[in-house]
PDB file of N, CA and C in Angstrom:
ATOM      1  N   UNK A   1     -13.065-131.978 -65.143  1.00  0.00           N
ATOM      2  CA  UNK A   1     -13.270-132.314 -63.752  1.00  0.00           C
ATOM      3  C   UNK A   1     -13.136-131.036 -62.931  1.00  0.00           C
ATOM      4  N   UNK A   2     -13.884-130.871 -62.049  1.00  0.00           N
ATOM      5  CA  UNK A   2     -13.814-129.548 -61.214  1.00  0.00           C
ATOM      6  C   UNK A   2     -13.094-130.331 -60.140  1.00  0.00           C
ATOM      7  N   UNK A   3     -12.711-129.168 -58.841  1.00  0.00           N
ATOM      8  CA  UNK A   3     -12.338-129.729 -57.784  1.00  0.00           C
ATOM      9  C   UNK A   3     -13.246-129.444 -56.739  1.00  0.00           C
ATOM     10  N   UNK A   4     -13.930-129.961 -55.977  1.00  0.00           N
ATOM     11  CA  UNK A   4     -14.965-129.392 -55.482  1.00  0.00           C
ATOM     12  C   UNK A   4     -14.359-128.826 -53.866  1.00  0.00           C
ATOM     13  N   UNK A   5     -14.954-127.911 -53.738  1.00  0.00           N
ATOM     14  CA  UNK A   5     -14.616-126.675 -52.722  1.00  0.00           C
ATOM     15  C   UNK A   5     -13.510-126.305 -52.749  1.00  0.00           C
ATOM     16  N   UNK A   6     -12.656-126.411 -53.993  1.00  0.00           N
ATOM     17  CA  UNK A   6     -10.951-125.525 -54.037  1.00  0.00           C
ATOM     18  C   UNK A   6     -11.706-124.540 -54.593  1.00  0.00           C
ATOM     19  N   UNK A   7     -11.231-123.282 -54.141  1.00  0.00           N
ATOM     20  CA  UNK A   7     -11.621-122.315 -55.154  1.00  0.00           C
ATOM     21  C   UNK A   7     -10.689-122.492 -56.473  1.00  0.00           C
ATOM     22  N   UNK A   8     -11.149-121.346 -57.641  1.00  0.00           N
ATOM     23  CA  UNK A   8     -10.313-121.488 -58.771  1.00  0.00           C
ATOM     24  C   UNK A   8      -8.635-120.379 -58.432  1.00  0.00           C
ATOM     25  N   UNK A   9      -8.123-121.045 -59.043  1.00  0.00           N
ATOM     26  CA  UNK A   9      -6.347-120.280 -59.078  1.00  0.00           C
ATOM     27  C   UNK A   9      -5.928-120.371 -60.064  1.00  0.00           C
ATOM     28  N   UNK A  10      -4.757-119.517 -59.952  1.00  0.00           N
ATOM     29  CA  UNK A  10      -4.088-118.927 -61.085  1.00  0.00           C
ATOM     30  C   UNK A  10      -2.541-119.257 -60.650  1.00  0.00           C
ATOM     31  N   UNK A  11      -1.660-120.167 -61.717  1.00  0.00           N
ATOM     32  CA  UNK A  11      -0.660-120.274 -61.085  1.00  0.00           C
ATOM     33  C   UNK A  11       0.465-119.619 -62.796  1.00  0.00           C
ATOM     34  N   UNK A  12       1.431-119.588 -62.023  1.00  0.00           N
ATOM     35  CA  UNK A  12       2.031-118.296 -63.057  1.00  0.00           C
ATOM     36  C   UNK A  12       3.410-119.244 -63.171  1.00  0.00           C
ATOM     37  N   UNK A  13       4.255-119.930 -64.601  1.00  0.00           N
ATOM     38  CA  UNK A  13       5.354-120.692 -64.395  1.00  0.00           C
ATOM     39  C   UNK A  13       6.193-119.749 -65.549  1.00  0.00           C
ATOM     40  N   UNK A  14       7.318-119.316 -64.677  1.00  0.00           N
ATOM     41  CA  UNK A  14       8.395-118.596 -65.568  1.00  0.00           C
ATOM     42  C   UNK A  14       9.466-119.206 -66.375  1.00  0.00           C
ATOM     43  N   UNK A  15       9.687-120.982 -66.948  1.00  0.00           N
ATOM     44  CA  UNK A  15       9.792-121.634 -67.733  1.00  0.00           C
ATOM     45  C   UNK A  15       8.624-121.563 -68.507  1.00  0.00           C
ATOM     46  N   UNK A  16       9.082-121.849 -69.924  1.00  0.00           N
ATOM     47  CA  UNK A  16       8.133-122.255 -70.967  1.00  0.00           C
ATOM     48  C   UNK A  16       7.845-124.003 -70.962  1.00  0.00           C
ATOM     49  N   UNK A  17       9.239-124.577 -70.319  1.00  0.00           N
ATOM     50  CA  UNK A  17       9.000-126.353 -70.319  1.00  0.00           C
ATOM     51  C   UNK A  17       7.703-126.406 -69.253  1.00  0.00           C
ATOM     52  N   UNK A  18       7.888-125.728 -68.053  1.00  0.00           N
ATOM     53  CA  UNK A  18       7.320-126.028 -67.224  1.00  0.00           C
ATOM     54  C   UNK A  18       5.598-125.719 -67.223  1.00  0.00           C
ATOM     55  N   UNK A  19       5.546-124.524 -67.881  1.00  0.00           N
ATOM     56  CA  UNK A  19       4.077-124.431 -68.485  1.00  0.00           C
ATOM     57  C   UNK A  19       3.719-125.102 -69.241  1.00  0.00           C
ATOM     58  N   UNK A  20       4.166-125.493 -70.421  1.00  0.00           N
ATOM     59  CA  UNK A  20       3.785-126.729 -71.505  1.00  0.00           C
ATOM     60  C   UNK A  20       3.805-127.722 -70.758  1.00  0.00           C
ATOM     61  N   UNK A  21       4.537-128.229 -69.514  1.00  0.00           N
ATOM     62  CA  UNK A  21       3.904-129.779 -68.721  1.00  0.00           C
ATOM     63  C   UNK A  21       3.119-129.874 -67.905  1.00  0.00           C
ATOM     64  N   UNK A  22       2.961-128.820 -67.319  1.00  0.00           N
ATOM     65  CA  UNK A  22       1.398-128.416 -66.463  1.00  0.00           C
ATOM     66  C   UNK A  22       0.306-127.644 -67.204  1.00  0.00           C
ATOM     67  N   UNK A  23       0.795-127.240 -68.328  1.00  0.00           N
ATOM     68  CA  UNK A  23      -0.678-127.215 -68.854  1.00  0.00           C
ATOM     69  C   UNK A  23      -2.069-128.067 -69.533  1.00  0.00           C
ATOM     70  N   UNK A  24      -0.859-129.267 -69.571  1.00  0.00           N
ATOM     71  CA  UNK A  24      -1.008-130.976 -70.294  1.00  0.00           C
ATOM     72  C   UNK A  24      -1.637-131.333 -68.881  1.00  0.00           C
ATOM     73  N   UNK A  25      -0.992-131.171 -68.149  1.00  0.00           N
ATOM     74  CA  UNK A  25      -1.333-131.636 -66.522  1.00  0.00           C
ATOM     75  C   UNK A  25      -2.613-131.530 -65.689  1.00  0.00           C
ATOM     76  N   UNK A  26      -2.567-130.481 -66.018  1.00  0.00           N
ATOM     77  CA  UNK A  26      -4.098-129.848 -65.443  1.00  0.00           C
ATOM     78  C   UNK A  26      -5.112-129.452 -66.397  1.00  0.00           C
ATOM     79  N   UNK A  27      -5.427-130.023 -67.575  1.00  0.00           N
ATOM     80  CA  UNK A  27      -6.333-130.161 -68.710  1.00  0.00           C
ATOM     81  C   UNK A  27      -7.703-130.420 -67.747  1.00  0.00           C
ATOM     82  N   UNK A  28      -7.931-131.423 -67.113  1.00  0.00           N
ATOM     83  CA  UNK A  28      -9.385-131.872 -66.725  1.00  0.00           C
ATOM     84  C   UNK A  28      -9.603-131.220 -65.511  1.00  0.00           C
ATOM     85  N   UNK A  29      -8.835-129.817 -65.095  1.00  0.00           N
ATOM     86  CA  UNK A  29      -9.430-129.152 -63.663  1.00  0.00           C
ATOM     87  C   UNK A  29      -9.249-127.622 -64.475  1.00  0.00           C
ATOM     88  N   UNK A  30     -10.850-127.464 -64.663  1.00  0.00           N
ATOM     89  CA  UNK A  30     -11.470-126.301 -65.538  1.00  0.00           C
ATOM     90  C   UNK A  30     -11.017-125.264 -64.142  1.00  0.00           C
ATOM     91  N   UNK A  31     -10.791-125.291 -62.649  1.00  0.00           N
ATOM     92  CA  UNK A  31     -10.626-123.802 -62.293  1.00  0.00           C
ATOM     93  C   UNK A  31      -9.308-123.855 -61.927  1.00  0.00           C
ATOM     94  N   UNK A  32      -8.543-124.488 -62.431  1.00  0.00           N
ATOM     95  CA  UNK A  32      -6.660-123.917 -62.140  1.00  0.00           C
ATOM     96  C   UNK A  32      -6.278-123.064 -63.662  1.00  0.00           C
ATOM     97  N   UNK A  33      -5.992-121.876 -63.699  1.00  0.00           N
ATOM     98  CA  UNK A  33      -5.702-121.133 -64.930  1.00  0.00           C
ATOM     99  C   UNK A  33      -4.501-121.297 -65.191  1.00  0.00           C
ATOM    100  N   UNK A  34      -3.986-121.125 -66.225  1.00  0.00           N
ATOM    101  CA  UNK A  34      -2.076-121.457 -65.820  1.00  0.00           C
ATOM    102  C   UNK A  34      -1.515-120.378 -66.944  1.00  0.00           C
ATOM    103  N   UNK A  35      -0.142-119.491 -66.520  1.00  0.00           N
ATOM    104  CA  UNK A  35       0.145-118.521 -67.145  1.00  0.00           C
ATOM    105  C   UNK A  35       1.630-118.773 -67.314  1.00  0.00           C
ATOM    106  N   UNK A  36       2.473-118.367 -68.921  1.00  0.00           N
ATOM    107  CA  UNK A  36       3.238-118.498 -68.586  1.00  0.00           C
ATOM    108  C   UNK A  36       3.727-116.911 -68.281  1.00  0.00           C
ATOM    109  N   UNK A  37       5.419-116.857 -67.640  1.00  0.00           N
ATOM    110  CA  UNK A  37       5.162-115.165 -66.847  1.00  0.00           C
ATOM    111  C   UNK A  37       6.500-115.097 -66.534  1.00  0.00           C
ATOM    112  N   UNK A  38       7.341-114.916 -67.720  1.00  0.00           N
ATOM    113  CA  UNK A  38       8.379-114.562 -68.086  1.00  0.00           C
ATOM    114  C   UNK A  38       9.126-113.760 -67.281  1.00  0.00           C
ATOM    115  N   UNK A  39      10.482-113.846 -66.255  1.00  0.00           N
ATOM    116  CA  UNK A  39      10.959-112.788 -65.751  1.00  0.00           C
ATOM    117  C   UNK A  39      11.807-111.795 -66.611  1.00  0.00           C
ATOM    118  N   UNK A  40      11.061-110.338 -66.272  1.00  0.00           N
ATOM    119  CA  UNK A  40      12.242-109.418 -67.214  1.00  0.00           C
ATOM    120  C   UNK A  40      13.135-108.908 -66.693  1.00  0.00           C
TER     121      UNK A  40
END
């Protein structure tokens, strides 16, 4: 599923739970990218 007139984004989750449940999450919206982004 696209979202029509959102542009695409990139959202960055510094949990690993929290990326593994939004990456399940947002499966059917091809322009949200999702990263996970570890603080060092």
């Amino acid at each position: 599923m696209r979202l029509n007139n959102i542009p695409k984004s990139h959202w960055h989750f510094l949990q690993p739970i929290s990326y593994e449940y939004f990456s399940e999450m947002f499966v059917p919206f091809t322009n949200i990218k999702k990263f996970h982004t570890p603080m060092s």
